[in-house]
Structures are given as C-alpha cells and as structure tokens.
C-alpha atoms as a PDB file:
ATOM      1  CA  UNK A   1     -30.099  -9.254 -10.097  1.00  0.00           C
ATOM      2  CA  UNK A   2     -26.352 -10.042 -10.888  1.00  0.00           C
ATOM      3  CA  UNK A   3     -25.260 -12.790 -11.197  1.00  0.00           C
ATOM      4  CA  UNK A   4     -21.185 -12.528 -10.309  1.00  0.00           C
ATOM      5  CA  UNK A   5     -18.875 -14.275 -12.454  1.00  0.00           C
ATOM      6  CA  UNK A   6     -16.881 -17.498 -11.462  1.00  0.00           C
ATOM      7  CA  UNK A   7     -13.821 -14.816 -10.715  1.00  0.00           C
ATOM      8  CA  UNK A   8     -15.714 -13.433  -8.082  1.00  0.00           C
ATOM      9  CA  UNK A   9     -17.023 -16.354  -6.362  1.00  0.00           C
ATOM     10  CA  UNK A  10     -13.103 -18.424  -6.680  1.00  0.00           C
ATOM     11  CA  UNK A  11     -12.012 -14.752  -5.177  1.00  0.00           C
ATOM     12  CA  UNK A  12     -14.432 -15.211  -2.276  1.00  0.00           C
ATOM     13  CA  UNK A  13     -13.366 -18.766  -1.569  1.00  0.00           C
ATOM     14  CA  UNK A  14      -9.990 -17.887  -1.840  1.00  0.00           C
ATOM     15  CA  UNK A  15     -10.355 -14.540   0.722  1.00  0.00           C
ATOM     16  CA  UNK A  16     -12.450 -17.022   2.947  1.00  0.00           C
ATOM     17  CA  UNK A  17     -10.502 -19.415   3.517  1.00  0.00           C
ATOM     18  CA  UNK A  18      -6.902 -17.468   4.053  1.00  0.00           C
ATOM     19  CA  UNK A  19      -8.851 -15.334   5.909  1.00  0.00           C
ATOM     20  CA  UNK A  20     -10.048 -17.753   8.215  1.00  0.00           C
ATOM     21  CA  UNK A  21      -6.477 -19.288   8.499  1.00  0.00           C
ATOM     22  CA  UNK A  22      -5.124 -16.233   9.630  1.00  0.00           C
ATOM     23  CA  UNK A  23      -8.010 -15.775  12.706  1.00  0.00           C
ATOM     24  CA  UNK A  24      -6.235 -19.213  13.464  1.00  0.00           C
ATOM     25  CA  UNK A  25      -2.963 -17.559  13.807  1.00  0.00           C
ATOM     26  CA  UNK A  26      -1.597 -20.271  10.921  1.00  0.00           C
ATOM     27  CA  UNK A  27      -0.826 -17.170   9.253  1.00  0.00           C
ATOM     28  CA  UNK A  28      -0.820 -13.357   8.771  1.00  0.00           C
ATOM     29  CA  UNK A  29      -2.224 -11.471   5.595  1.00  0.00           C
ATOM     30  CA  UNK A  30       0.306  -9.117   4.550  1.00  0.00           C
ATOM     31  CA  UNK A  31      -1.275  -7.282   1.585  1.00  0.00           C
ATOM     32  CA  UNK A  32      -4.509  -7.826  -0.393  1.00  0.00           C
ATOM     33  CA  UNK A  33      -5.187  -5.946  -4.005  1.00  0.00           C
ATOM     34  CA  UNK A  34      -8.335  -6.261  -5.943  1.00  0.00           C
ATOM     35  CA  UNK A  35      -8.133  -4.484  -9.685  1.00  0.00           C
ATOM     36  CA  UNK A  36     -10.474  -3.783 -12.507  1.00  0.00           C
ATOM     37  CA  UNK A  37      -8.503  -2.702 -15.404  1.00  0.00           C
ATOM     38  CA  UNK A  38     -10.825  -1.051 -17.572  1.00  0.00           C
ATOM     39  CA  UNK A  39      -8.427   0.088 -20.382  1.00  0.00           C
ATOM     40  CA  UNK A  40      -8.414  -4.388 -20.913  1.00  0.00           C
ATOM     41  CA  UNK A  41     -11.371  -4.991 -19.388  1.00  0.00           C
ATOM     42  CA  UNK A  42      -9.350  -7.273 -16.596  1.00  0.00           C
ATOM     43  CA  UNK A  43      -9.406  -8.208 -13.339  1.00  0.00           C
ATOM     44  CA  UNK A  44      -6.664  -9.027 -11.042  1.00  0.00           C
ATOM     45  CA  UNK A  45      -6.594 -10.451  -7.761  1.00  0.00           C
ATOM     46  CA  UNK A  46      -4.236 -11.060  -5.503  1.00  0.00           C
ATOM     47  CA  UNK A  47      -3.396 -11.861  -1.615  1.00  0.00           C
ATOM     48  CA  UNK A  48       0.213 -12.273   0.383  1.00  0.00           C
ATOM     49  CA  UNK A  49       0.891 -13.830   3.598  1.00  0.00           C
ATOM     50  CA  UNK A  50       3.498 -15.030   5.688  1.00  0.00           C
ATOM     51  CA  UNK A  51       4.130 -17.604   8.820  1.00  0.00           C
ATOM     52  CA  UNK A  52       3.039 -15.718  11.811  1.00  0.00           C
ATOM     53  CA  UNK A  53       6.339 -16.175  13.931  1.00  0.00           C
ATOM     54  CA  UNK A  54       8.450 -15.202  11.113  1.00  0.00           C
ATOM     55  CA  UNK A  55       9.878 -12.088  11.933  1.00  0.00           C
ATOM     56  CA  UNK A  56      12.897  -9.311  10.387  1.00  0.00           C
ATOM     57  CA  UNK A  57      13.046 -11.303   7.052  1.00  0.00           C
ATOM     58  CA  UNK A  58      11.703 -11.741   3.543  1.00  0.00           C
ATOM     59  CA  UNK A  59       9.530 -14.997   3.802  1.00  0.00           C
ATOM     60  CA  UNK A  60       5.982 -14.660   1.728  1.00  0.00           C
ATOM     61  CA  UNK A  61       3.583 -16.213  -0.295  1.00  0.00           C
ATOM     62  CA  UNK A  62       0.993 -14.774  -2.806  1.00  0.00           C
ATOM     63  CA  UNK A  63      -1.976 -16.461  -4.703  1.00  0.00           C
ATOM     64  CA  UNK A  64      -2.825 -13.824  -7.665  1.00  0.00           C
ATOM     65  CA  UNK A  65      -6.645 -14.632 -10.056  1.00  0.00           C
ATOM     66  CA  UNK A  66      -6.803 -12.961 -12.771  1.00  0.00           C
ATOM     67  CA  UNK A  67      -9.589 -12.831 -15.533  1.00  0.00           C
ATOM     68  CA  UNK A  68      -8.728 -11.243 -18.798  1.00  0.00           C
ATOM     69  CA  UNK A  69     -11.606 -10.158 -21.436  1.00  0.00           C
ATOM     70  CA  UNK A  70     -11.598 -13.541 -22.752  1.00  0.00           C
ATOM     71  CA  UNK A  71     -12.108 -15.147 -19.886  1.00  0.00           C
ATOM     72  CA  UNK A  72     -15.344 -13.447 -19.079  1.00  0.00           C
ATOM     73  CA  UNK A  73     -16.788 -12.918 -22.116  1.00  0.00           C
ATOM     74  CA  UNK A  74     -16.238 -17.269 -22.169  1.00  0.00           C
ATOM     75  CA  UNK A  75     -18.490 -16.876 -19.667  1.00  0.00           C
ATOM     76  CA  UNK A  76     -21.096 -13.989 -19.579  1.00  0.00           C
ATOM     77  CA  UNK A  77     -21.581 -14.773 -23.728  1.00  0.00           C
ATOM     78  CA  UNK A  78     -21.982 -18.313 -23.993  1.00  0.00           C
ATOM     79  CA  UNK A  79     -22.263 -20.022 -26.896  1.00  0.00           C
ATOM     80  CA  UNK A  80     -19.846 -17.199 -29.187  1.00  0.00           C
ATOM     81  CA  UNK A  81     -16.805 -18.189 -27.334  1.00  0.00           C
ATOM     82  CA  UNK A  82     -15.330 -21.520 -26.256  1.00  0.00           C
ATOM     83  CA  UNK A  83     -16.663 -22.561 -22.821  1.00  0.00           C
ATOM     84  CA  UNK A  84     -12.386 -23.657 -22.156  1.00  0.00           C
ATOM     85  CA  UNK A  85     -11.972 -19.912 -21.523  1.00  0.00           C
ATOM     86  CA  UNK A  86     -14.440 -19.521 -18.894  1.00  0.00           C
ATOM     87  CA  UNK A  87     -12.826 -19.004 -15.405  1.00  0.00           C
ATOM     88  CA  UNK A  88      -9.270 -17.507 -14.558  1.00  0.00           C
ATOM     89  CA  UNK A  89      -5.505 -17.925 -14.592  1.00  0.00           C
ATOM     90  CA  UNK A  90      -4.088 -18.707 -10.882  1.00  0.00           C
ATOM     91  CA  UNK A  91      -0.743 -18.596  -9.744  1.00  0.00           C
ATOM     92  CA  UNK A  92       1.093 -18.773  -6.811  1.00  0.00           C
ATOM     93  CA  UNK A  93       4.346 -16.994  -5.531  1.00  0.00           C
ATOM     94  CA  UNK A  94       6.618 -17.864  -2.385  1.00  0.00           C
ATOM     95  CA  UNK A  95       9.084 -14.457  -1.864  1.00  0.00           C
ATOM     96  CA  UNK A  96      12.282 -15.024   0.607  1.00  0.00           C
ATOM     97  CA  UNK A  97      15.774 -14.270   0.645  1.00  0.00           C
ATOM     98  CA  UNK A  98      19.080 -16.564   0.642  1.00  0.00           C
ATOM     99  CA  UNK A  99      22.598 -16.500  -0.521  1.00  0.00           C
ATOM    100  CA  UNK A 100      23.189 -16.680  -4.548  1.00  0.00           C
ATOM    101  CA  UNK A 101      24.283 -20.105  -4.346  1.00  0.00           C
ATOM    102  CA  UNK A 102      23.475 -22.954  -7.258  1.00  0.00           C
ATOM    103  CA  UNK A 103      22.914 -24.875  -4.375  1.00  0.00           C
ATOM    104  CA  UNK A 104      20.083 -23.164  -2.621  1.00  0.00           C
ATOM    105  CA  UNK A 105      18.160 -22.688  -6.505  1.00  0.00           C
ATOM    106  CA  UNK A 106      18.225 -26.661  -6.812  1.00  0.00           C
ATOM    107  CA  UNK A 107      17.089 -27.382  -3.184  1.00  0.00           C
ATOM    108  CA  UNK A 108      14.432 -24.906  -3.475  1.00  0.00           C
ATOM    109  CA  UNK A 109      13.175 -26.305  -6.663  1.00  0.00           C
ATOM    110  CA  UNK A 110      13.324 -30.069  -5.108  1.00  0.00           C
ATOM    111  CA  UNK A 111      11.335 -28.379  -1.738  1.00  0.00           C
ATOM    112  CA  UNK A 112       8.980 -26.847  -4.395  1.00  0.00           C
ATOM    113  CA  UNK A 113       8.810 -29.833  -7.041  1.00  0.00           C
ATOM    114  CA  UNK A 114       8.444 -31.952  -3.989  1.00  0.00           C
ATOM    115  CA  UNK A 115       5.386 -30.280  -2.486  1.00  0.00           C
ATOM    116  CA  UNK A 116       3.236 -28.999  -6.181  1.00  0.00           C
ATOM    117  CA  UNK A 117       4.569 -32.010  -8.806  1.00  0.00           C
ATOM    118  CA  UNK A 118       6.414 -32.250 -11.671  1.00  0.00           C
ATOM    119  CA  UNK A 119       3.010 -31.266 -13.633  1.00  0.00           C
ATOM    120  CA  UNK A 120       3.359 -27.440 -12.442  1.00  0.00           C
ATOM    121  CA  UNK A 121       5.681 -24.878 -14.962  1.00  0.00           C
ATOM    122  CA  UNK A 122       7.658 -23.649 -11.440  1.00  0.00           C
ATOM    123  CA  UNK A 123      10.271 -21.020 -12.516  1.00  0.00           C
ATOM    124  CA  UNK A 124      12.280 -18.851 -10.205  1.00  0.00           C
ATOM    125  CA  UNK A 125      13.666 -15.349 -10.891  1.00  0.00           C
ATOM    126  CA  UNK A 126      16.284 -13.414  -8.357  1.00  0.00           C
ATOM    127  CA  UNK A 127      16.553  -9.903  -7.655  1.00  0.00           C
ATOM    128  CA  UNK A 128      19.965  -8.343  -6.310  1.00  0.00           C
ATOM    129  CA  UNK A 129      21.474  -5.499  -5.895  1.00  0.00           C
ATOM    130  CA  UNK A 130      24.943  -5.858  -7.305  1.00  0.00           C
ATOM    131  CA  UNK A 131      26.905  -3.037  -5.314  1.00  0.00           C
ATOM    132  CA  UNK A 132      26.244  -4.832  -2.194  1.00  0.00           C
ATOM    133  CA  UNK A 133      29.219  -6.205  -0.622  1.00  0.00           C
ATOM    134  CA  UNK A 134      27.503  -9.342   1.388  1.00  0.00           C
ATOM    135  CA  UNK A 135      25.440 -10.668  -1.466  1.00  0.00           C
ATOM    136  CA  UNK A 136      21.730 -11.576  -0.557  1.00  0.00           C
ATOM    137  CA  UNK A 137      19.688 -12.104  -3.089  1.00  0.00           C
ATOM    138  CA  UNK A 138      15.471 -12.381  -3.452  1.00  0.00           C
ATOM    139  CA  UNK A 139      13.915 -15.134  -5.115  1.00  0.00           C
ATOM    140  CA  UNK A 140      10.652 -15.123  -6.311  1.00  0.00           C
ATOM    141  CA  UNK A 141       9.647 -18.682  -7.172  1.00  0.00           C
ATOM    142  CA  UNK A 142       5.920 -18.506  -9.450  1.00  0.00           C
ATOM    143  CA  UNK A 143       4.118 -21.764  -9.874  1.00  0.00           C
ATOM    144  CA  UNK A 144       2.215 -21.829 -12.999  1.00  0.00           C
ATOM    145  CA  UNK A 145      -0.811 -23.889 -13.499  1.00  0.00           C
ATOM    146  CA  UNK A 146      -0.895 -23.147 -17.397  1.00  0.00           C
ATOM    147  CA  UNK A 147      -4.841 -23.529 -17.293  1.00  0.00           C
ATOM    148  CA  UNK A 148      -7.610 -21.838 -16.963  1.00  0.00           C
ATOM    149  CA  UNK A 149      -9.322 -23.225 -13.687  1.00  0.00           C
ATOM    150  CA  UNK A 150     -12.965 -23.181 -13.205  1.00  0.00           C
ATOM    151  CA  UNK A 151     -15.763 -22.844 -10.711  1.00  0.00           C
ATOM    152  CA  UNK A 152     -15.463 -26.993 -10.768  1.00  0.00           C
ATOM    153  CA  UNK A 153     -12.152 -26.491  -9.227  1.00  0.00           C
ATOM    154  CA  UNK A 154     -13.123 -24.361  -6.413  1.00  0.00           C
ATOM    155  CA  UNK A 155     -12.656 -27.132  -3.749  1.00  0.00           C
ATOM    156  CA  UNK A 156      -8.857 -27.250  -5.186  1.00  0.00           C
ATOM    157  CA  UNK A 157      -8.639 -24.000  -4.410  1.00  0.00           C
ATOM    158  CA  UNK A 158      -8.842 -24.604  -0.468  1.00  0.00           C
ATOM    159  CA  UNK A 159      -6.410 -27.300  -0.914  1.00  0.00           C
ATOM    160  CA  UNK A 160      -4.088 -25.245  -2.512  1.00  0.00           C
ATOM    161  CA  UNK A 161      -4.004 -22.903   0.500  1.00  0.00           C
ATOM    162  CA  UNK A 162      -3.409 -25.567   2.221  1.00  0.00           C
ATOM    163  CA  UNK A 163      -0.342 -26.389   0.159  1.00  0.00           C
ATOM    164  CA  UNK A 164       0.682 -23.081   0.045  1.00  0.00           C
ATOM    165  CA  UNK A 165       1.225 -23.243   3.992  1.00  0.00           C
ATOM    166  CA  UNK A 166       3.225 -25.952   3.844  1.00  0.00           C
ATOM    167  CA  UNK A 167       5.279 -24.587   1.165  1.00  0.00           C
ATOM    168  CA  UNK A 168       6.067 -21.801   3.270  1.00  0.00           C
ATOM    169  CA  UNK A 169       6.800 -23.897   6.457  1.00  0.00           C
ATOM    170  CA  UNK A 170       9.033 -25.843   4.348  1.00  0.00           C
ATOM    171  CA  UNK A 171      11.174 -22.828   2.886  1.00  0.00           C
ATOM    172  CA  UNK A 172      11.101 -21.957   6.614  1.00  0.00           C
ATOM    173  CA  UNK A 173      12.776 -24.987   7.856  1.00  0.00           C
ATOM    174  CA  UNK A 174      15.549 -24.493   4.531  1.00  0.00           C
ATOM    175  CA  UNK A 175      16.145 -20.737   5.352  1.00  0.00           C
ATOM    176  CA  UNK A 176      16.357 -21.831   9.513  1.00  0.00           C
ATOM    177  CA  UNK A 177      18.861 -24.690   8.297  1.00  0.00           C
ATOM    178  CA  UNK A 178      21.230 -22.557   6.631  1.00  0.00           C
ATOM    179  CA  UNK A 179      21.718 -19.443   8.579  1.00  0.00           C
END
C-alpha cells in the first residue's frame, strides 16, 4: 500500500484546516494549485485566500509547500541521505496594494515583524506599472522560514493559519486607515 510522504499529509492538514475556515466564513479560498514537476522531480503546493468582506481590491494571502528531490528522497531512502532534508520548504505570502510610500514599507514590516518575529527572513518586493499617472503599487510581502519543516511540526502548521488570518485582518485595518 503507499505510504504518502510527509508533503502530502502537511498538504492535507494545511487544505483541512483553511478549508474548514472558509465553511466558517473567516475566509474565502481564492485559488488552489497542486504540481508535480517531473522534469525535477518536485512538488509544489500552494493555496490563496482573502477576508471574506473584502471586496474591489488586492488583499490576499498564500501558504505555498514545496518538496524538491532532496527532500523526498531524505525521506523515502533513509539512511543515504541526511534525515534534516526530510519534509518541505513553507512560505507564506500576503498580496495588497498601497501607495509607494517609505512609509507604508516600514509600517507593513512592523505589522508583519510584529505578528511572525524577528526570527522569520520577511522581505517585500513591489510591482508597478510606471506609465500610470496615480501611482499604486503591489506588494508582495514572503515570509521565509529558512527550514525545512517536518511532519513534527504539523500542529504549527494550524497555528500558522491562524496567524496568517490575523495578518491579513491586520493589513486590513492599515489599508482601511489610510484610504
């Protein structure tokens, strides 16, 4: 019988419990990929959401697994590769919109800071388009956990959801604030 692979069960967990949160009408699922690569023997997961009552602008958050060859050989082969590798690479992404102000990129990485530690690498990257004439730009802010995290993490991994929503309620309450 097979015997899936800690990707697949974190994956479930993951699906589960966003899942669940958005019967609750905390939140609405937006997009969900799942992706076997077979040219790298990969696989990629990933889910979006947003705040149910936020409507006609860019507010979302992703949670993205992925398991590269390493990863599950760590895991299916064990003993010829280093136990550390078994498991997958998680990281989060909150997607909005604001002005392209220095002001809004250091309150958004206090909100963020604030919420996931100083522990996390948080970056942020903008996309604009620069013929517009009122300048809006979208940030994509990607929390790094710079590990590989394991089935022993897996109650984390409900937490984190549980972070994530408050993440987004929080860049909610900034975006409200400023308009």
């Amino acid at each position: 019988m097979f015997d899936p692979v800690a990707f697949d069960n974190m994956k479930v967990v993951i699906e589960g419990g966003l899942y669940d949160m958005d019967l609750d009408g905390e939140i609405a699922i937006t997009d969900r990929n799942d992706i076997v690569n077979i040219a790298k023997m990969s696989r990629l997961f990933n889910i979006s959401f947003t705040l149910p009552k936020v409507t006609g602008r860019l507010l979302t958050a992703k949670i993205e697994l992925e398991a590269k060859l390493e990863n599950l050989a760590a895991e299916l082969l064990s003993g010829s590769v280093s136990e550390k590798l078994a498991g997958c690479n998680v990281t989060l992404q909150f997607i909005f919109e604001h002005e392209d102000d220095a002001k809004h990129y250091q309150a958004v990485q206090g909100i963020i800071t604030g919420i996931w530690g100083e522990l996390r690498n948080i970056t942020q990257s903008v996309e604009f388009n620069p013929l517009a004439k009122k300048q809006k730009v979208k940030n994509v802010v990607t929390i790094d956990f710079v590990r590989i995290i394991g089935e022993e993490q897996m109650n984390d991994l409900i937490e984190m959801t549980a972070f994530m929503l408050t993440t987004l309620t929080a860049l909610e309450n900034y975006i409200r604030r400023k308009k």
